[in-house]
Protein backbone atom coordinates (compact mmCIF):
# COMPACT_ATOMS: atom_id res chain seq x y z
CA UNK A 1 0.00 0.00 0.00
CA UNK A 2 0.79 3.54 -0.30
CA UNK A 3 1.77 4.58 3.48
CA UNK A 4 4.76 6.97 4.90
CA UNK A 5 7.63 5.47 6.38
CA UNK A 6 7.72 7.79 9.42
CA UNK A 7 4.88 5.42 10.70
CA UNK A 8 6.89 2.75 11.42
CA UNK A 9 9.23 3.82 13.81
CA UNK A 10 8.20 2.29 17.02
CA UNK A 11 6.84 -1.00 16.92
CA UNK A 12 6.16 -2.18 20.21
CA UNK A 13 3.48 -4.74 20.77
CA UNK A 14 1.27 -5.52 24.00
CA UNK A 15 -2.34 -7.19 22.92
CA UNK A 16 -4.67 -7.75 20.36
CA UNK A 17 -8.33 -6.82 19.65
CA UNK A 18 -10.18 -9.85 19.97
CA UNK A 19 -11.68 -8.81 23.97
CA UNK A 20 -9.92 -5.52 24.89
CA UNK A 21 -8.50 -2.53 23.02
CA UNK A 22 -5.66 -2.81 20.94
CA UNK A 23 -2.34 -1.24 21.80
CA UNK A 24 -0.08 -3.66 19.13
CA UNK A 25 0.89 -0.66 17.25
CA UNK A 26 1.32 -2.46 13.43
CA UNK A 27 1.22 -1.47 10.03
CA UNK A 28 -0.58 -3.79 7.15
CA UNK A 29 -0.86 -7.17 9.02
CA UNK A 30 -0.89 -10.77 7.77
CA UNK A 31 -0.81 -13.57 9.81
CA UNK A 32 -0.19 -17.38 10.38
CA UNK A 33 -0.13 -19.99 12.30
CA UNK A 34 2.82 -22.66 13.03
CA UNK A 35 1.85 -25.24 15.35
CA UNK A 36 0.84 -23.34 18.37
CA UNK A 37 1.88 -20.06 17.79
CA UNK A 38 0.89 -17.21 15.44
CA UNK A 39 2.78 -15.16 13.95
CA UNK A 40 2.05 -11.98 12.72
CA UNK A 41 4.35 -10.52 9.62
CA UNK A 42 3.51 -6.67 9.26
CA UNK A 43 5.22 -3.47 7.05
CA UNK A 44 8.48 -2.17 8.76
CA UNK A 45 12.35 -2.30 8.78
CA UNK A 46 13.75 -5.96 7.29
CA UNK A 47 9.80 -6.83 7.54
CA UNK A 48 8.40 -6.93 10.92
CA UNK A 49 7.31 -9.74 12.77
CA UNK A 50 5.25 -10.72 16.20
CA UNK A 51 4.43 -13.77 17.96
CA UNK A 52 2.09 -15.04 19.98
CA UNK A 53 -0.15 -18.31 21.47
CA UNK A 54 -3.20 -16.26 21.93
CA UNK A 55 -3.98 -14.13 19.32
CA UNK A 56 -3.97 -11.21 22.28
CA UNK A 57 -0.41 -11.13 23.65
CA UNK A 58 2.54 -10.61 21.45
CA UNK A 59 6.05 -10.81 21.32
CA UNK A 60 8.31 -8.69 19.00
CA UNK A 61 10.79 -10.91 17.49
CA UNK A 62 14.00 -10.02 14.69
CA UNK A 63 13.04 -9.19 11.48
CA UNK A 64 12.92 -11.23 8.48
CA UNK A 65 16.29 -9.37 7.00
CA UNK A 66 19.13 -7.96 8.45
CA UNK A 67 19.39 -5.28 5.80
CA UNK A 68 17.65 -5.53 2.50
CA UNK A 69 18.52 -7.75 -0.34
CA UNK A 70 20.98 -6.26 -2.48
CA UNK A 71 18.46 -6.30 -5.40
CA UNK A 72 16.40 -3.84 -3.81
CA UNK A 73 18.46 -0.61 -4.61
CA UNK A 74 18.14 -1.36 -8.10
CA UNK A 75 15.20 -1.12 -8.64
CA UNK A 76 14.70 1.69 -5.38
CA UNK A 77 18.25 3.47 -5.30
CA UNK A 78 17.41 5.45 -2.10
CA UNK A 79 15.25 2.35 -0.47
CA UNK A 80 15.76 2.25 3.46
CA UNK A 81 14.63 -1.31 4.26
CA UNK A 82 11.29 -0.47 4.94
CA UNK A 83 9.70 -3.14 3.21
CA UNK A 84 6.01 -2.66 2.69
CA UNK A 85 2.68 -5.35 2.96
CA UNK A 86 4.42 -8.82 2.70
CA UNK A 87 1.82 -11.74 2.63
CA UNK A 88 2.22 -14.85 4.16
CA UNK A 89 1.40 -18.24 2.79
CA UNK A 90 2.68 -21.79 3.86
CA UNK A 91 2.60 -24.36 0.45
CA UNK A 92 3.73 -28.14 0.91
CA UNK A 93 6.99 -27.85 3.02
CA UNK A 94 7.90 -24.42 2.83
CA UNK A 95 6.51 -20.54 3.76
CA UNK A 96 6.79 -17.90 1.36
CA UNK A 97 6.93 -14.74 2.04
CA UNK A 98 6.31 -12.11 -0.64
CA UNK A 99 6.72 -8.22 0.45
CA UNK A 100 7.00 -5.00 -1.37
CA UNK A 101 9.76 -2.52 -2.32
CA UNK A 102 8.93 0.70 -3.12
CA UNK A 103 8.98 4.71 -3.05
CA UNK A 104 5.95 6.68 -1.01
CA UNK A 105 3.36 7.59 -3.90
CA UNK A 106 5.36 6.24 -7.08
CA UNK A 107 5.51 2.69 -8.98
CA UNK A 108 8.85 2.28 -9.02
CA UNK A 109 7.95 -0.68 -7.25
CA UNK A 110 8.75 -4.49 -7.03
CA UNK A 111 7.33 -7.62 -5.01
CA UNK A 112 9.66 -9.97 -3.73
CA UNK A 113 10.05 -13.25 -2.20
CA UNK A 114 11.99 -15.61 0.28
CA UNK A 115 11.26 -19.12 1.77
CA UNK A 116 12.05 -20.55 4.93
CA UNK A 117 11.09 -24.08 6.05
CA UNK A 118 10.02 -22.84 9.21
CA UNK A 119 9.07 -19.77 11.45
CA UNK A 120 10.41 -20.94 14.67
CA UNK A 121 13.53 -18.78 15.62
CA UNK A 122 14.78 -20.91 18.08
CA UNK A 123 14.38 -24.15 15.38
CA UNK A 124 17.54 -24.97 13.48
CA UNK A 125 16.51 -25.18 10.21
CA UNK A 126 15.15 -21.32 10.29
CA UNK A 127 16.69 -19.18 7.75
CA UNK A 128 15.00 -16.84 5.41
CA UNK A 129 16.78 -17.22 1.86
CA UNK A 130 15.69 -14.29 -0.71
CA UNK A 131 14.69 -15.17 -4.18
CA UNK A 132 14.49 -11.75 -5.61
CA UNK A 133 11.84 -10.03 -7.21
CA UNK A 134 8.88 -11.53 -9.10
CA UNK A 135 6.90 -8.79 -10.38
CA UNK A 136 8.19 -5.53 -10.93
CA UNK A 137 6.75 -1.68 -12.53
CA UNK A 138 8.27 0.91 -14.11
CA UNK A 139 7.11 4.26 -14.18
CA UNK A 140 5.99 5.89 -17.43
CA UNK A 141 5.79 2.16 -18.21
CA UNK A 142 3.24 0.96 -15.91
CA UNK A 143 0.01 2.17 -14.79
CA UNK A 144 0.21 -0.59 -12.26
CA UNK A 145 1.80 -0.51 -8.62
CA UNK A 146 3.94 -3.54 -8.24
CA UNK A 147 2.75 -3.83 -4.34
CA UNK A 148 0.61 -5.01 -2.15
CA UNK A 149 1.27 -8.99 -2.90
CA UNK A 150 -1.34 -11.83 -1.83
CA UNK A 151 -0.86 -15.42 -3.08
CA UNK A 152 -4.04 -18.05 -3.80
CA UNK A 153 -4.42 -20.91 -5.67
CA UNK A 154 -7.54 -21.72 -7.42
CA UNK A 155 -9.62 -24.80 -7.88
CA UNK A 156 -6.94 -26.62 -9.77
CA UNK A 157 -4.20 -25.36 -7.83
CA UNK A 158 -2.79 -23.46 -9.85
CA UNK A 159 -1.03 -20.02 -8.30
CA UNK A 160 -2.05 -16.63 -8.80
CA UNK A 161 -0.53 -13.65 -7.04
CA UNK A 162 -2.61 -10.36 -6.52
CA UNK A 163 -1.17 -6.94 -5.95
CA UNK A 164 -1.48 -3.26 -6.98
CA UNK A 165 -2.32 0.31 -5.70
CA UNK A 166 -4.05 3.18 -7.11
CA UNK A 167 -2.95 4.15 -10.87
CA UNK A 168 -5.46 1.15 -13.12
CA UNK A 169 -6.35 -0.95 -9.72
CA UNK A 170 -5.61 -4.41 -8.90
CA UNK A 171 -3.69 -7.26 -11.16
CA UNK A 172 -3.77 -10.51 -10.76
CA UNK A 173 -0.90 -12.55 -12.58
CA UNK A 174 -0.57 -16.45 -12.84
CA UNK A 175 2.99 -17.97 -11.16
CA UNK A 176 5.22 -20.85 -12.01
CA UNK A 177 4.57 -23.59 -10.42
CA UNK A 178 7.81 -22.61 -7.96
CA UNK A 179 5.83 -19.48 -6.71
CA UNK A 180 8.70 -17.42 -7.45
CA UNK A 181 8.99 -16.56 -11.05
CA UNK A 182 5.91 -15.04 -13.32
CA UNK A 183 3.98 -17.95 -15.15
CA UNK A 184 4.87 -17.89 -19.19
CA UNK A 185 3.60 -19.12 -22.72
CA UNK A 186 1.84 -16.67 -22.69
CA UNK A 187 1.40 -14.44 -19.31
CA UNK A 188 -1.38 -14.81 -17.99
CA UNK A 189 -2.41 -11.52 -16.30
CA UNK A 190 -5.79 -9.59 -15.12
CA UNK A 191 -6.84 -6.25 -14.03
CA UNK A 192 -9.59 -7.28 -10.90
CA UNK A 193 -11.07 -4.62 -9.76
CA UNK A 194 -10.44 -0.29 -9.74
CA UNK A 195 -11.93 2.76 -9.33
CA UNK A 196 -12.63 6.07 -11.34
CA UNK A 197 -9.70 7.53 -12.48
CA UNK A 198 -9.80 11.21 -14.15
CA UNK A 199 -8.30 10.73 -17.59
CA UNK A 200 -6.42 13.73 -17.59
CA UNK A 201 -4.06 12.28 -14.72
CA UNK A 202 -0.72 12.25 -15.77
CA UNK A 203 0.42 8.45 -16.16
CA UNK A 204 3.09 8.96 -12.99
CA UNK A 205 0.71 10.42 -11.12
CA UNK A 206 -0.62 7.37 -8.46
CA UNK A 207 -4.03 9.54 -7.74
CA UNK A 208 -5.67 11.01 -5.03
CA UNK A 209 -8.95 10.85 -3.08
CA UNK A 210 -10.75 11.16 -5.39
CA UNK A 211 -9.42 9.34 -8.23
CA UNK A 212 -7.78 5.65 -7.86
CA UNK A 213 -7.88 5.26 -4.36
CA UNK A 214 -7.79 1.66 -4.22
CA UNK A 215 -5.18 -1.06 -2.72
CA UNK A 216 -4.28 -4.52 -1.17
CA UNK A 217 -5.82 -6.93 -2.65
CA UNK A 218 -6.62 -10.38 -0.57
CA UNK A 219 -8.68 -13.55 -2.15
CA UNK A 220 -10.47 -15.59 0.44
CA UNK A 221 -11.76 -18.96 -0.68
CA UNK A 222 -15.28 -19.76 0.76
CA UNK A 223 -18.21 -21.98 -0.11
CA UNK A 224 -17.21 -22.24 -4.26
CA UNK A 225 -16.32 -18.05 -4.02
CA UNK A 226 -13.03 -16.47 -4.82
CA UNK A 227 -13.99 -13.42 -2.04
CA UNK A 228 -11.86 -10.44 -3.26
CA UNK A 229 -11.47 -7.96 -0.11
CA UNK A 230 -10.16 -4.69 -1.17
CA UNK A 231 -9.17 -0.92 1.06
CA UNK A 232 -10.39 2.18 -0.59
CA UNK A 233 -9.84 6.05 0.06
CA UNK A 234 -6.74 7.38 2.03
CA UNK A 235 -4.33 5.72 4.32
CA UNK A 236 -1.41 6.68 6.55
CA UNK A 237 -2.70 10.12 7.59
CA UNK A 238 -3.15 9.51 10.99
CA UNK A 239 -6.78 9.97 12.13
CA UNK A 240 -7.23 12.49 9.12
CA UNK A 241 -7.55 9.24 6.99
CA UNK A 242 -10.49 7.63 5.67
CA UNK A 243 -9.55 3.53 4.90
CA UNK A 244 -12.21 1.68 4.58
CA UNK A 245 -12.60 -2.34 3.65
CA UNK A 246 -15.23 -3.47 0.95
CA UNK A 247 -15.84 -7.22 -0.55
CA UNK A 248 -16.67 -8.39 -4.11
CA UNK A 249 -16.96 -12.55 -5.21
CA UNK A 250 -16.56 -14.45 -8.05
CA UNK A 251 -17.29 -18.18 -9.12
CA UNK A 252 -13.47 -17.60 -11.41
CA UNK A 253 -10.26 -16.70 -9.31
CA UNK A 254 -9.52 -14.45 -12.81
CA UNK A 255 -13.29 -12.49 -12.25
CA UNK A 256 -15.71 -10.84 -12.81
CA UNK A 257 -15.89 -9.79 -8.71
CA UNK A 258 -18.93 -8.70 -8.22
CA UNK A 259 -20.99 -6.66 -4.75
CA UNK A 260 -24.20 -7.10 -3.30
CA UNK A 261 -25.43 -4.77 -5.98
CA UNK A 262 -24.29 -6.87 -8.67
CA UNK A 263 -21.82 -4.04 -9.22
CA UNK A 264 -18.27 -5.55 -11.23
CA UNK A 265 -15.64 -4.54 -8.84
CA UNK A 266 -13.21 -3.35 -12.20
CA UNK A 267 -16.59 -0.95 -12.56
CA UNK A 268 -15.63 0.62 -9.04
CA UNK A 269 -18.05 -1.82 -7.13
CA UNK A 270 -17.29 -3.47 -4.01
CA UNK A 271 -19.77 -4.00 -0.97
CA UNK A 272 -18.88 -2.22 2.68
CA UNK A 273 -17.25 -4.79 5.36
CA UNK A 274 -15.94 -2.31 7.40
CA UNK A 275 -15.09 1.80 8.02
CA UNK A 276 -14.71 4.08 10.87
CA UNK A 277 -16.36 4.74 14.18
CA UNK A 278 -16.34 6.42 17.10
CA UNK A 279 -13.78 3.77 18.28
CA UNK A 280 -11.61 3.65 15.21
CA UNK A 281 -10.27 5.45 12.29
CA UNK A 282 -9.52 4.54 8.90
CA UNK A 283 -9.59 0.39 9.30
CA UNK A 284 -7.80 -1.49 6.11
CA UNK A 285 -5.06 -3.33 4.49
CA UNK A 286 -7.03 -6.22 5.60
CA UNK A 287 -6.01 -10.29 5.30
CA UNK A 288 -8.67 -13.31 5.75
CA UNK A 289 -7.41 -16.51 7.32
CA UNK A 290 -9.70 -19.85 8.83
CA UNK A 291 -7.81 -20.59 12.26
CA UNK A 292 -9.22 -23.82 14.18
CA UNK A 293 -12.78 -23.67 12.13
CA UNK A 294 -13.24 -19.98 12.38
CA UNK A 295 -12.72 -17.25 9.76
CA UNK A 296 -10.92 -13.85 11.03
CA UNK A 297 -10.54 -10.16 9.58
CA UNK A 298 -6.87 -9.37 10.34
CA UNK A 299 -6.41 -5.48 9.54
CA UNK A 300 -5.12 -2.56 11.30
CA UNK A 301 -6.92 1.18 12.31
CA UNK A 302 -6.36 4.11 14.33
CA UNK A 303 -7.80 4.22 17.75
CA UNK A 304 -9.87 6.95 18.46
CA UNK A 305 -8.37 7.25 22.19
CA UNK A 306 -4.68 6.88 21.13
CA UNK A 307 -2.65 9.50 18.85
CA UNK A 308 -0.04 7.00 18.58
CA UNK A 309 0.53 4.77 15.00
CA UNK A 310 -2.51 2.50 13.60
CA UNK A 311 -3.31 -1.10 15.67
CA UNK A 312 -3.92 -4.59 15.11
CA UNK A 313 -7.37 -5.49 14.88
CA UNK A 314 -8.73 -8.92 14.72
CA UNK A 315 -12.42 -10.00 14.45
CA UNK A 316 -14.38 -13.01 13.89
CA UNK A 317 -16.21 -13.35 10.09
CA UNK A 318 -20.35 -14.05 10.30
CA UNK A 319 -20.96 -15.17 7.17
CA UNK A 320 -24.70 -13.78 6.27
CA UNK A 321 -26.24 -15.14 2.86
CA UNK A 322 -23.07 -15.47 1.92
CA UNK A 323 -21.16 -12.20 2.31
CA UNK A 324 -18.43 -11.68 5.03
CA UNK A 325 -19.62 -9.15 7.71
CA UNK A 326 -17.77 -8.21 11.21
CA UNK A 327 -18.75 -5.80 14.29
CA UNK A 328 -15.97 -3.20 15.16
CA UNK A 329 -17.56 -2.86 18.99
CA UNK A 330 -15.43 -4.99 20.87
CA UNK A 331 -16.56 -8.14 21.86
């Protein structure tokens, strides 16, 4: 996503939102879980990353690099190892970890990827090896953002990375079977949903708030859907912004996603799941994940009561007629 680095630099984590108020301060969560832990992966220096066996207390542990992968300054020359929105996905044997280099409001951007065979610090087989990038724009080339990755495979297994910000909305390219290299003979790629953009924008220009205010993509697999959830409007402006998280489906993993309203998601439809209240501000970059039978919104906000940086929130999905719907009140 499109977010200022100054947000990330304290990181300290205490509890979740699942009974009390959140005061894990955290930027663009995704999470997992190895055996009995979770682990929460999240948009700051070398890629941040939490633990914890509750879901409500975590643990800051190192982060997933050192110092960033020498490929990274050339496509970002003055990149400071903030990486941005990684996604988190474990396949057969081995987690991969995609995450996003980039500069605040341009698309000189690419999504990379490393592998580990474990998340476990203390195990000796952890080590995060880097693989480089997989997708990568250009600007004056692109009106794409190569950010914001999320993995899925569809009904045949085949893998499909999502990703984009602002400029023409969000893509949706097909992956070698390794997850790490851009599926060929031919490309298979797809724009998935966007919003109005003014035509006379110039072509480096990401947009505003009112034009192409649209980012992180996530597909959620449910009852024969592809759910694509999706933020809109303005992030990373403190309580001045005005995220929000809406919800499209679609029978293909490739689309049409379509709302409540039968509105086609690349038409600038998408169905509410969450916004603002008097509790919390700006709520998005959201992931979807089925822990022990029960589906979860993992996404961060501002609270209202707190000027410090945006929070982890987690809630439990009701499902009702078949679209995803949450409560923001804590529980």
């Amino acid at each position: 996503m499109l977010k200022l680095v100054g947000l990330f630099l304290l990181m300290a984590f205490a509890s979740s939102a699942l009974a009390q108020r959140s005061s894990t301060d955290i930027h663009d969560p995704v999470m997992i879980k190895q055996d009995s832990t979770y682990y929460v992966f999240a948009t700051g220096w070398g890629i941040s990353v939490k633990s914890s066996t509750d879901m409500e207390k975590w643990s800051r542990q190192k982060p997933v690099f050192a110092k960033a992968p020498e490929w990274t300054s050339e496509v970002v020359p003055d990149f400071n190892n903030v990486e941005w929105a990684p996604d988190i996905t474990k396949h057969e044997d081995t987690y991969y970890l995609y995450y996003s280099v980039s500069e605040f409001g341009k698309n000189n951007s690419a999504i990379g990827v490393a592998t580990n065979k474990t998340l476990d610090p203390d195990d000796s087989n952890y080590q995060w090896t880097d693989h480089g990038p997989v997708v990568q724009s250009v600007p004056g080339r692109d009106l794409w953002n190569a950010i914001d990755p999320n993995l899925t495979f569809d009904e045949n297994g085949t893998p499909w990375l999502s990703f984009g910000s602002y400029w023409l909305g969000l893509k949706l390219v097909r992956l070698k079977d390794n997850l790490i290299e851009i599926a060929e003979n031919p490309q298979t790629w797809h724009t998935i949903a966007k919003r109005h953009r003014d035509w006379k924008m110039e072509p480096r220009d990401a947009g505003n708030s009112m034009s192409s205010d649209i980012e992180a993509p996530f597909i959620f697999k449910k009852n024969g859907y592809y759910y694509l959830f999706a933020s809109w409007d303005q992030c990373c402006s403190g309580k001045e912004s005005t995220y929000k998280i809406v919800v499209g489906r679609s029978k293909d993993i490739t689309g049409p996603y379509i709302d409540k309203e039968n509105e086609k998601m690349i038409h600038g439809g998408g169905s509410l799941v969450a916004k603002g209240n008097d509790e919390w501000v700006a709520v998005g970059h959201q992931a979807v994940y089925t822990f022990d039978g029960i589906d979860y919104l993992i996404f961060h906000g501002y609270d209202n009561s707190d000027e410090g940086d945006s929070k982890l929130i987690i809630r439990k999905i009701t499902w009702q007629n078949g679209w995803p719907t949450i409560s923001l009140d804590e529980s």
